[in-house]
C-alpha atoms as a PDB file:
ATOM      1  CA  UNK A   1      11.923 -10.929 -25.948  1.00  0.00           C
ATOM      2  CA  UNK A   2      13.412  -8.257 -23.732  1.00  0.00           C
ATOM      3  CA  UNK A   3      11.365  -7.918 -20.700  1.00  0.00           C
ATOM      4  CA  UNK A   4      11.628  -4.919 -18.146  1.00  0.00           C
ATOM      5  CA  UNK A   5      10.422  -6.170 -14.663  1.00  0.00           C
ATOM      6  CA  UNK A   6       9.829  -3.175 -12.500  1.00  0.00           C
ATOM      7  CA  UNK A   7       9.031  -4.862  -8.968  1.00  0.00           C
ATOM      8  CA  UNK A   8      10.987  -5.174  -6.239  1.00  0.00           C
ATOM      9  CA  UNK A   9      13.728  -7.560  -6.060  1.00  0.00           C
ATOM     10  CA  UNK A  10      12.438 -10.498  -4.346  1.00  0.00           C
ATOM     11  CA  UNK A  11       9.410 -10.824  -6.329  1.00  0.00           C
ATOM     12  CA  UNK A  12      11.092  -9.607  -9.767  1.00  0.00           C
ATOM     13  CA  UNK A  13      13.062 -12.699  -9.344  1.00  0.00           C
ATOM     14  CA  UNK A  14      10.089 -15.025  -9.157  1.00  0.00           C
ATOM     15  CA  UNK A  15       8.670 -13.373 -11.854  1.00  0.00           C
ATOM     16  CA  UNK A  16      12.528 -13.863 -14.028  1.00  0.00           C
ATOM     17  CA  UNK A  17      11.958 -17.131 -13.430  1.00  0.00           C
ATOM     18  CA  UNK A  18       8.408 -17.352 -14.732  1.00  0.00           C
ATOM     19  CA  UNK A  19       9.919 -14.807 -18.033  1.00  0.00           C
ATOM     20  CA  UNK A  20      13.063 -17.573 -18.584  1.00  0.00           C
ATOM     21  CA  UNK A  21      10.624 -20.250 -18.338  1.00  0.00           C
ATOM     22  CA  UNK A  22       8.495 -18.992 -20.905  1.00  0.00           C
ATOM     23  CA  UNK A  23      11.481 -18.346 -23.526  1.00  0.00           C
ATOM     24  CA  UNK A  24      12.060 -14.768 -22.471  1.00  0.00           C
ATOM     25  CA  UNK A  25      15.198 -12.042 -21.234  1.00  0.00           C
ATOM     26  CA  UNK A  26      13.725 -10.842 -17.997  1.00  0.00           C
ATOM     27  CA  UNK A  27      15.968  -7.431 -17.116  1.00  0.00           C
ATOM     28  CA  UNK A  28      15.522  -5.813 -13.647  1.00  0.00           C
ATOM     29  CA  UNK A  29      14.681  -2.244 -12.459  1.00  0.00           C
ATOM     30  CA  UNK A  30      13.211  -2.677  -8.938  1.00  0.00           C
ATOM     31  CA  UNK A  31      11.758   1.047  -7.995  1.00  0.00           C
ATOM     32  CA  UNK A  32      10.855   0.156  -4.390  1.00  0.00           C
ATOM     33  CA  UNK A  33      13.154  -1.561  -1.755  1.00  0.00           C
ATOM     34  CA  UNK A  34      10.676  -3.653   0.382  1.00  0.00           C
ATOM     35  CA  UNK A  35      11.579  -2.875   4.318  1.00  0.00           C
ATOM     36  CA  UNK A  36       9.316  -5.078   6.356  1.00  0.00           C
ATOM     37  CA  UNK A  37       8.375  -4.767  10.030  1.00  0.00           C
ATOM     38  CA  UNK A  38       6.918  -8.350  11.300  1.00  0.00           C
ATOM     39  CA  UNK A  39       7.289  -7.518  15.087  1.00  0.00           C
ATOM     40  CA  UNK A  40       4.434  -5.030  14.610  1.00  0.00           C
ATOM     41  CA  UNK A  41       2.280  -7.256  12.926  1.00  0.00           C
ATOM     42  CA  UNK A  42       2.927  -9.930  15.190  1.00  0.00           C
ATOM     43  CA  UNK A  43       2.128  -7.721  18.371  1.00  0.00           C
ATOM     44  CA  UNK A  44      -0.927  -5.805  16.592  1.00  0.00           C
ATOM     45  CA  UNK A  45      -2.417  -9.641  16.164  1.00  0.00           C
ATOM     46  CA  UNK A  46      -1.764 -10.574  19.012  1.00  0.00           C
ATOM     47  CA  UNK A  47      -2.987  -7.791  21.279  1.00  0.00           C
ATOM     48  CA  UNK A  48      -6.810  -8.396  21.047  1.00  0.00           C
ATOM     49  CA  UNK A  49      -9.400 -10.386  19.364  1.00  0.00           C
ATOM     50  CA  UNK A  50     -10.094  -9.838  15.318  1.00  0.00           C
ATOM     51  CA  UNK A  51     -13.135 -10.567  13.591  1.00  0.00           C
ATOM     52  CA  UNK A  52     -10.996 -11.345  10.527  1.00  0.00           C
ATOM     53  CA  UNK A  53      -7.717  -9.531   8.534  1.00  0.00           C
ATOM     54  CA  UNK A  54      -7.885  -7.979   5.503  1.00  0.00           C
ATOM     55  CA  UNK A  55      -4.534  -7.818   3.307  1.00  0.00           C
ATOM     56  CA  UNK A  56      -3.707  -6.445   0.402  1.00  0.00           C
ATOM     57  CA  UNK A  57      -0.365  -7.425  -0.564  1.00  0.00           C
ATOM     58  CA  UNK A  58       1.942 -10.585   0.249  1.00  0.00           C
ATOM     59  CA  UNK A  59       4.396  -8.508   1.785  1.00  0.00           C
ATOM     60  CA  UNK A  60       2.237  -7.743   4.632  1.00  0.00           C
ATOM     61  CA  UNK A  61       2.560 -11.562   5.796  1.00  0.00           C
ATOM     62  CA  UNK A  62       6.255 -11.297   5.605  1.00  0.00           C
ATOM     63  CA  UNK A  63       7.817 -13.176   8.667  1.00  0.00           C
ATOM     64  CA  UNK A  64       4.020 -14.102  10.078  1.00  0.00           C
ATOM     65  CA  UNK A  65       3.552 -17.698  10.946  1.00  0.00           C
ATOM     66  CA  UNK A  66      -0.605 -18.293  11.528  1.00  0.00           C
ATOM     67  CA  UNK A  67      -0.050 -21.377  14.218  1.00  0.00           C
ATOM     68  CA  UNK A  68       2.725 -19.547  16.233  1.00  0.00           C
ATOM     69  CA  UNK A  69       1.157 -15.975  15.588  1.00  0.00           C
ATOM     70  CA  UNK A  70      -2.294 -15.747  15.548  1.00  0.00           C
ATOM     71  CA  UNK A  71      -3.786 -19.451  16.996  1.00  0.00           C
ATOM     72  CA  UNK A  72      -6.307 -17.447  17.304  1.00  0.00           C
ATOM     73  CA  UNK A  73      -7.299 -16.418  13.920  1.00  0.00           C
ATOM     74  CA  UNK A  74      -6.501 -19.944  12.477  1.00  0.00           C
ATOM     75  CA  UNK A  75     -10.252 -20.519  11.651  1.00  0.00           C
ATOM     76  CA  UNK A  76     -11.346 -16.832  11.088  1.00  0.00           C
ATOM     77  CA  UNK A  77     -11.647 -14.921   7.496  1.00  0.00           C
ATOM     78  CA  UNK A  78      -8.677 -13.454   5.627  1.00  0.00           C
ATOM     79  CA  UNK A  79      -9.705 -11.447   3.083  1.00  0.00           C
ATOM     80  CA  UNK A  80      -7.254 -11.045   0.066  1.00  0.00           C
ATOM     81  CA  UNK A  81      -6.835  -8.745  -2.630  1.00  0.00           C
ATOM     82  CA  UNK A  82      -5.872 -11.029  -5.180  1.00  0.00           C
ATOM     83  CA  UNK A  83      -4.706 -14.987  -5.939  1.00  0.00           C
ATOM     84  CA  UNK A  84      -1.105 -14.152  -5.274  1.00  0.00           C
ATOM     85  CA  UNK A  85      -1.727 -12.653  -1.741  1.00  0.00           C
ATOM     86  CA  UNK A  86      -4.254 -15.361  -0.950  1.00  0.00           C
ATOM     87  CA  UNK A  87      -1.920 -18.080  -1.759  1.00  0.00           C
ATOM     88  CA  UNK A  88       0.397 -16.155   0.649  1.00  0.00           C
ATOM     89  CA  UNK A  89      -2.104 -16.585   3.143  1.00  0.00           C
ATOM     90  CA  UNK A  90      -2.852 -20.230   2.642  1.00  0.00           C
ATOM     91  CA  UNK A  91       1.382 -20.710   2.637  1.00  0.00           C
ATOM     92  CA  UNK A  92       2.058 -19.431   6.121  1.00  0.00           C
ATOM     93  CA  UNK A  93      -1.054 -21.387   7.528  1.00  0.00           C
ATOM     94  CA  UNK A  94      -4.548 -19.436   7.594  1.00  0.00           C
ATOM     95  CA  UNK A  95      -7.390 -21.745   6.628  1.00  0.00           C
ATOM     96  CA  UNK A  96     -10.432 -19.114   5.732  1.00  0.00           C
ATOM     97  CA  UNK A  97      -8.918 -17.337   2.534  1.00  0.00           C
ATOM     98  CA  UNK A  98     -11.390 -15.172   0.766  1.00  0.00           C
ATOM     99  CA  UNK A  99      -9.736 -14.533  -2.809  1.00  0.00           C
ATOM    100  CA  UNK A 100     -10.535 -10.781  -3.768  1.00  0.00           C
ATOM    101  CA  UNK A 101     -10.563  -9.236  -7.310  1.00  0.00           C
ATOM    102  CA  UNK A 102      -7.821  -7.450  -7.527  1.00  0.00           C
ATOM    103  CA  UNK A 103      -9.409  -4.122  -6.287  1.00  0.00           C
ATOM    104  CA  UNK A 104      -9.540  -2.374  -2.913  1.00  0.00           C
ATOM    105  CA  UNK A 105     -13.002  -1.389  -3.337  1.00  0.00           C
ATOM    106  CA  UNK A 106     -14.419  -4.532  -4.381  1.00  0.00           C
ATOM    107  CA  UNK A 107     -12.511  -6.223  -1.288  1.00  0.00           C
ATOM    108  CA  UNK A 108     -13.882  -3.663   0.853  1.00  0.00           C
ATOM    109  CA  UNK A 109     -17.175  -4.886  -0.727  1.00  0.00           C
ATOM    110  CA  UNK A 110     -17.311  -8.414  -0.203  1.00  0.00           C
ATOM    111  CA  UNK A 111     -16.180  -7.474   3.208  1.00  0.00           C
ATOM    112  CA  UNK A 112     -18.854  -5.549   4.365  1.00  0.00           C
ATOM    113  CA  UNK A 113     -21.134  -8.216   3.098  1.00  0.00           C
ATOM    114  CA  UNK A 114     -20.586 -10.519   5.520  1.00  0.00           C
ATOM    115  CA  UNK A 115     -21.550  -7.487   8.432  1.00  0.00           C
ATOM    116  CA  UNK A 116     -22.468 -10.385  10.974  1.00  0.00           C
ATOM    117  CA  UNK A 117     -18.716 -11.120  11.432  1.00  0.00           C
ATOM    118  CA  UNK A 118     -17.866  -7.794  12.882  1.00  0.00           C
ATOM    119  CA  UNK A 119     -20.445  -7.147  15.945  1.00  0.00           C
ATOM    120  CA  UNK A 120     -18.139  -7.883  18.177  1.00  0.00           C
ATOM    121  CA  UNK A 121     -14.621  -7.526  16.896  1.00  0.00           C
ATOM    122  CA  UNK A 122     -13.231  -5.190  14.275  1.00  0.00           C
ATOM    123  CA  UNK A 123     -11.305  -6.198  10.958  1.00  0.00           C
ATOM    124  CA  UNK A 124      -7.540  -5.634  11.286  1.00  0.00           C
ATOM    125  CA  UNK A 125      -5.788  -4.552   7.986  1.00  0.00           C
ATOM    126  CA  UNK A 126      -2.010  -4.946   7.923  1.00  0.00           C
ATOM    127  CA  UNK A 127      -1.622  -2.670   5.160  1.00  0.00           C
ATOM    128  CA  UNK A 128       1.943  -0.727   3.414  1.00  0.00           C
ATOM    129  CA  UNK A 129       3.299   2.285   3.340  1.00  0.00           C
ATOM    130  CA  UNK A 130       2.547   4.298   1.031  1.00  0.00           C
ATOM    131  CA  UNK A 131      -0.703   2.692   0.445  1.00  0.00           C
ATOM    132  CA  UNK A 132      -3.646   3.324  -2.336  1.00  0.00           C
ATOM    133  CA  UNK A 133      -6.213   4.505   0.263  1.00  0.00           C
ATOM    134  CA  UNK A 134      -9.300   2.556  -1.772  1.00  0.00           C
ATOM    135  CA  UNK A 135      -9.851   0.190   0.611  1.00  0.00           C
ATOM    136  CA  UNK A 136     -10.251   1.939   3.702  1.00  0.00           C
ATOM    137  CA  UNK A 137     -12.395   4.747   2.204  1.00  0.00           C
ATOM    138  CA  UNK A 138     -14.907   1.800   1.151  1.00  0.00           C
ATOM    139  CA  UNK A 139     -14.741   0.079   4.070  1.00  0.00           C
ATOM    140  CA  UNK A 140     -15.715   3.406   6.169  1.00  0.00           C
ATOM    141  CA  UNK A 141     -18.002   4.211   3.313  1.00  0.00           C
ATOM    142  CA  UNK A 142     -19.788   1.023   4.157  1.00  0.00           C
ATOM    143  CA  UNK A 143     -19.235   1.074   7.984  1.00  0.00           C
ATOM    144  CA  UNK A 144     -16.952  -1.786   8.488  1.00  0.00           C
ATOM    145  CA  UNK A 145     -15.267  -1.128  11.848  1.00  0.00           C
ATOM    146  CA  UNK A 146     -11.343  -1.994  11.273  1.00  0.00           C
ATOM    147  CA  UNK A 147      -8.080  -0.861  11.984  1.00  0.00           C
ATOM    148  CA  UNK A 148      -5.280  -0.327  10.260  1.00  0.00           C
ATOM    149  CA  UNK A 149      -1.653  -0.898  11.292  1.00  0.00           C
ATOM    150  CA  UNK A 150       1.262  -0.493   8.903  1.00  0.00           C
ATOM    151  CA  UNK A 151       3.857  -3.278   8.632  1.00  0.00           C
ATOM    152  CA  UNK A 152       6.133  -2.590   5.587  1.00  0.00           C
ATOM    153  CA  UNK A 153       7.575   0.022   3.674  1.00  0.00           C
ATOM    154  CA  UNK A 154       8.045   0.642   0.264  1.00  0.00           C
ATOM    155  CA  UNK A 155      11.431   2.622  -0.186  1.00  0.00           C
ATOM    156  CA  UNK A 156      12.175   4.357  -3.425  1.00  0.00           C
ATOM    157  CA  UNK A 157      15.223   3.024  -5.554  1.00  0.00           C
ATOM    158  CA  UNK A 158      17.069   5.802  -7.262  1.00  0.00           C
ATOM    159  CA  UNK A 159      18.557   5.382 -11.100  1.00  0.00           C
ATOM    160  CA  UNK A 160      21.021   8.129 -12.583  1.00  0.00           C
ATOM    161  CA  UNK A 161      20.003   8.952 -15.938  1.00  0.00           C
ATOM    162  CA  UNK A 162      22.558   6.633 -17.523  1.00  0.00           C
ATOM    163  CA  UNK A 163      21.206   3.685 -15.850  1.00  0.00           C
ATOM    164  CA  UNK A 164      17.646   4.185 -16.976  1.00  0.00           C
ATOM    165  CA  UNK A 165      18.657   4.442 -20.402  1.00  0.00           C
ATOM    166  CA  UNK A 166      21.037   1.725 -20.613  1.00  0.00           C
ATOM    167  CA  UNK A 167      17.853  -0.385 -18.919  1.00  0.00           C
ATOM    168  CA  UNK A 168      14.635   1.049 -20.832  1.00  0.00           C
ATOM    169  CA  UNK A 169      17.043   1.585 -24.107  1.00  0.00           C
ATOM    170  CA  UNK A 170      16.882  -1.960 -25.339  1.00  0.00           C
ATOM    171  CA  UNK A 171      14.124  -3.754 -23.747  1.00  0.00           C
ATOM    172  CA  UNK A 172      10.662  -5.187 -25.574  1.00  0.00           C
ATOM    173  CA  UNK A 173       8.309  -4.810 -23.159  1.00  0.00           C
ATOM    174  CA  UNK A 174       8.050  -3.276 -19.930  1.00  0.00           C
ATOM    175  CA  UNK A 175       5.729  -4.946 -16.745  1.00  0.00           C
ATOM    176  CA  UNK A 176       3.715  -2.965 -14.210  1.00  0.00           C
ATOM    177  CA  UNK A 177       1.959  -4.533 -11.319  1.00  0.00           C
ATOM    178  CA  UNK A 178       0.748  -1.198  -9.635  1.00  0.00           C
ATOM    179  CA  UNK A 179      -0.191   2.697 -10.348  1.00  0.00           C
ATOM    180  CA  UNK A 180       2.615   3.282  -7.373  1.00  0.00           C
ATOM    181  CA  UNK A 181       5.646   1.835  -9.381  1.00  0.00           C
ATOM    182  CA  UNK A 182       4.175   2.759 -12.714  1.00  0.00           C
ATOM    183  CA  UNK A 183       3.923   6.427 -11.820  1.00  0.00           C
ATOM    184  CA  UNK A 184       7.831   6.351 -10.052  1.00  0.00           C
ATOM    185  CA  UNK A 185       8.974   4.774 -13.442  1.00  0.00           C
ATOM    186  CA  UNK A 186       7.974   8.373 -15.082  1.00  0.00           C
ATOM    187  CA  UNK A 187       8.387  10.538 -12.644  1.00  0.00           C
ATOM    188  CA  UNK A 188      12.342   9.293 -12.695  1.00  0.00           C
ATOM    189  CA  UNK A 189      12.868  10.191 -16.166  1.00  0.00           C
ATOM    190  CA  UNK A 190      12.203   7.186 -17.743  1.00  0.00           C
ATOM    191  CA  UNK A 191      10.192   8.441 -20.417  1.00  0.00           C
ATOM    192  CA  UNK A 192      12.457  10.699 -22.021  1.00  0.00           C
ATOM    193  CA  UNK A 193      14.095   7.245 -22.904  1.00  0.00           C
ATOM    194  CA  UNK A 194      11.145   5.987 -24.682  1.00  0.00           C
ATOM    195  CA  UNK A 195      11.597   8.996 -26.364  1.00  0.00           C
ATOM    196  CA  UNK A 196      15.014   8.503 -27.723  1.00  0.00           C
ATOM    197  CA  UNK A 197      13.758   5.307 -29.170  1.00  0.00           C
ATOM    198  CA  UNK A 198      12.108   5.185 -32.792  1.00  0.00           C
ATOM    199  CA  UNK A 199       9.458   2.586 -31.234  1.00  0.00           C
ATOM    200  CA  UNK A 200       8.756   2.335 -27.684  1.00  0.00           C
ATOM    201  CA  UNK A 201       8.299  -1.165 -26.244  1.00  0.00           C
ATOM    202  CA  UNK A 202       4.409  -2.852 -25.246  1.00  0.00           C
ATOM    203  CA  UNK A 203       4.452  -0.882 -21.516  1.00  0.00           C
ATOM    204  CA  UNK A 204       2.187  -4.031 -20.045  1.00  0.00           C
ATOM    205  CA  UNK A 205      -0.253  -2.727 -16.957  1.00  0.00           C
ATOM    206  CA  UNK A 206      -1.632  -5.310 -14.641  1.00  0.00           C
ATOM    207  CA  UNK A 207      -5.750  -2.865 -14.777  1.00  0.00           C
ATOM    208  CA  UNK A 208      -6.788   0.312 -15.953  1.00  0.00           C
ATOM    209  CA  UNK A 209      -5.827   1.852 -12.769  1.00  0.00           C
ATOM    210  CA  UNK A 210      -2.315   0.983 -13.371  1.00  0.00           C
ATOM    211  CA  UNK A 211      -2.050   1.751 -16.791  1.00  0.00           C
ATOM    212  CA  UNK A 212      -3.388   5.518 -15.646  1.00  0.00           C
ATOM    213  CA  UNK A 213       0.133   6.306 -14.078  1.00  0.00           C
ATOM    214  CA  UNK A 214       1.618   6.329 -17.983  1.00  0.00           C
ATOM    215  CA  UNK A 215       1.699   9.099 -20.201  1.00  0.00           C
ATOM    216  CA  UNK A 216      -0.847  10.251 -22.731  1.00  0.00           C
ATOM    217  CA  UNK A 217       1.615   9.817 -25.277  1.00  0.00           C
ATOM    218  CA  UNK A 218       2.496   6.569 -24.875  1.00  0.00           C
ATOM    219  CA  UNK A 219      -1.191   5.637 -24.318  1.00  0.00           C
ATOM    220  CA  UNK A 220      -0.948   3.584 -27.401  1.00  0.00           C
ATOM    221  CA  UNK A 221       1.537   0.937 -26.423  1.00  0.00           C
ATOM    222  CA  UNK A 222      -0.501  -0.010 -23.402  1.00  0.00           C
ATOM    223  CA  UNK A 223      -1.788  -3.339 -22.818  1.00  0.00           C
ATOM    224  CA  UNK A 224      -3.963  -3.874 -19.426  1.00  0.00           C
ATOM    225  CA  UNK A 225      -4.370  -7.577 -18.298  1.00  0.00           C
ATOM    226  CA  UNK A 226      -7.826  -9.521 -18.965  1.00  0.00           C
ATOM    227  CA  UNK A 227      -7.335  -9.962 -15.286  1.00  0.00           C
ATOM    228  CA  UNK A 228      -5.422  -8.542 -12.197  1.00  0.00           C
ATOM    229  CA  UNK A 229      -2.697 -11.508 -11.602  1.00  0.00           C
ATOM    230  CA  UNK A 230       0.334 -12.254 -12.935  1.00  0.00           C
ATOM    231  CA  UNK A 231      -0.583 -15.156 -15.298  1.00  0.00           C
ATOM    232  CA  UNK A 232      -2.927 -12.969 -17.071  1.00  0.00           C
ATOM    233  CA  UNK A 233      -0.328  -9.867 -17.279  1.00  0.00           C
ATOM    234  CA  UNK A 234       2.052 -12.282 -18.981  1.00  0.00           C
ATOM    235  CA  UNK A 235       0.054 -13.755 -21.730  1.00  0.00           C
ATOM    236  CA  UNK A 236       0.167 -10.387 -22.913  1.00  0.00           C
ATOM    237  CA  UNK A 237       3.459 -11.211 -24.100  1.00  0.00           C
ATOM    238  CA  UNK A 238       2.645 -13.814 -26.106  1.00  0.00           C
END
């Protein structure tokens, strides 16, 4: 099978490895070019004390090293959106990994129900740009004090109309790990290639909110994951 891995480069090659493994073409579009900023993580950490971090994506611990970073925060909570960013967390050295459900809001929830942690100390939330704004709405919905401070960048990547349908033209399935890189896929044409085709390939969301960012049209070709991590999105394939 023909797989269409829409992430940006240096995860869609993880996840090519994972397709090959399992007997499968992986093909990459990346729609986002990841541009990280680690000094400002490393200085927002470092400038006062944190009740605990919140994070919401492993790109937000690019270049951050707990022990030489944040001594600090070695022993305090980091709260995680998903598996894949709390095994992120647990890789470059924090020891008090909370393992969220995949959802902003529910993080935001299991956050603010530990309040004791904060009366002191705010949460800090090294968060993306641009940035689903679930999690901090919840979070001041449910009067967690925190603060945000922005330490990547998601850059568009831009296809000519050739490329797209040279990419989407002969592929089996298509993967989408967020609403952001679902909704550029469309807005860059992309779907006037399904079009051409006489039937369009499984378009494979990672949850409902992703799988929002697709067409009506092509509602019927969309598979959502049991679960919001990678091992679940690819057993759709099976």
């Amino acid at each position: 099978m023909r797989v269409l891995v829409t992430r940006p480069q240096n995860k869609a090659e993880k996840t090519g490895a994972l397709l090959t493994a399992m007997g499968h073409q992986p093909v990459s579009m990346p729609l986002f070019e990841t541009v990280h900023h680690p000094d400002k993580a490393r200085d927002r950490i470092a400038r006062e004390s944190w009740a605990a971090l919140a994070v919401t994506s492993t790109e937000a611990l690019h270049g951050i090293e707990a022990k030489r970073d944040s001594p600090d925060m070695l022993d305090r909570p980091v709260f995680a959106v998903g598996a894949e960013t709390a095994g992120r967390a647990k890789d470059v050295g924090f020891t008090r990994v909370f393992t969220g459900q995949g959802n902003g809001e529910r993080l935001a929830e299991a956050i603010a129900a530990e309040p004791s942690l904060f009366i002191r100390a705010p949460l800090l939330y090294l968060a993306g740009s641009p940035r689903a704004p679930w999690l901090e709405r919840r979070l001041e919905a449910l009067h967690v004090p925190f603060e945000t401070v922005t330490v990547y960048a998601m850059e568009p990547v831009t296809y000519v109309v050739a490329e797209i349908d040279a990419l989407v033209g002969a592929v089996d399935a298509i993967l989408f790990y967020s609403h952001m890189t679902a909704a550029r896929f469309f807005a860059l044409g992309a779907g006037k290639a399904l079009a051409k085709r006489s039937e369009p390939p499984a378009l494979i969301c990672l949850s409902a909110n992703v799988a929002h960012a697709v067409p009506a049209e092509l509602a019927d070709h969309v598979r959502i994951a049991d679960r919001t991590n990678e091992k679940s999105l690819l057993a759709l394939l099976a």
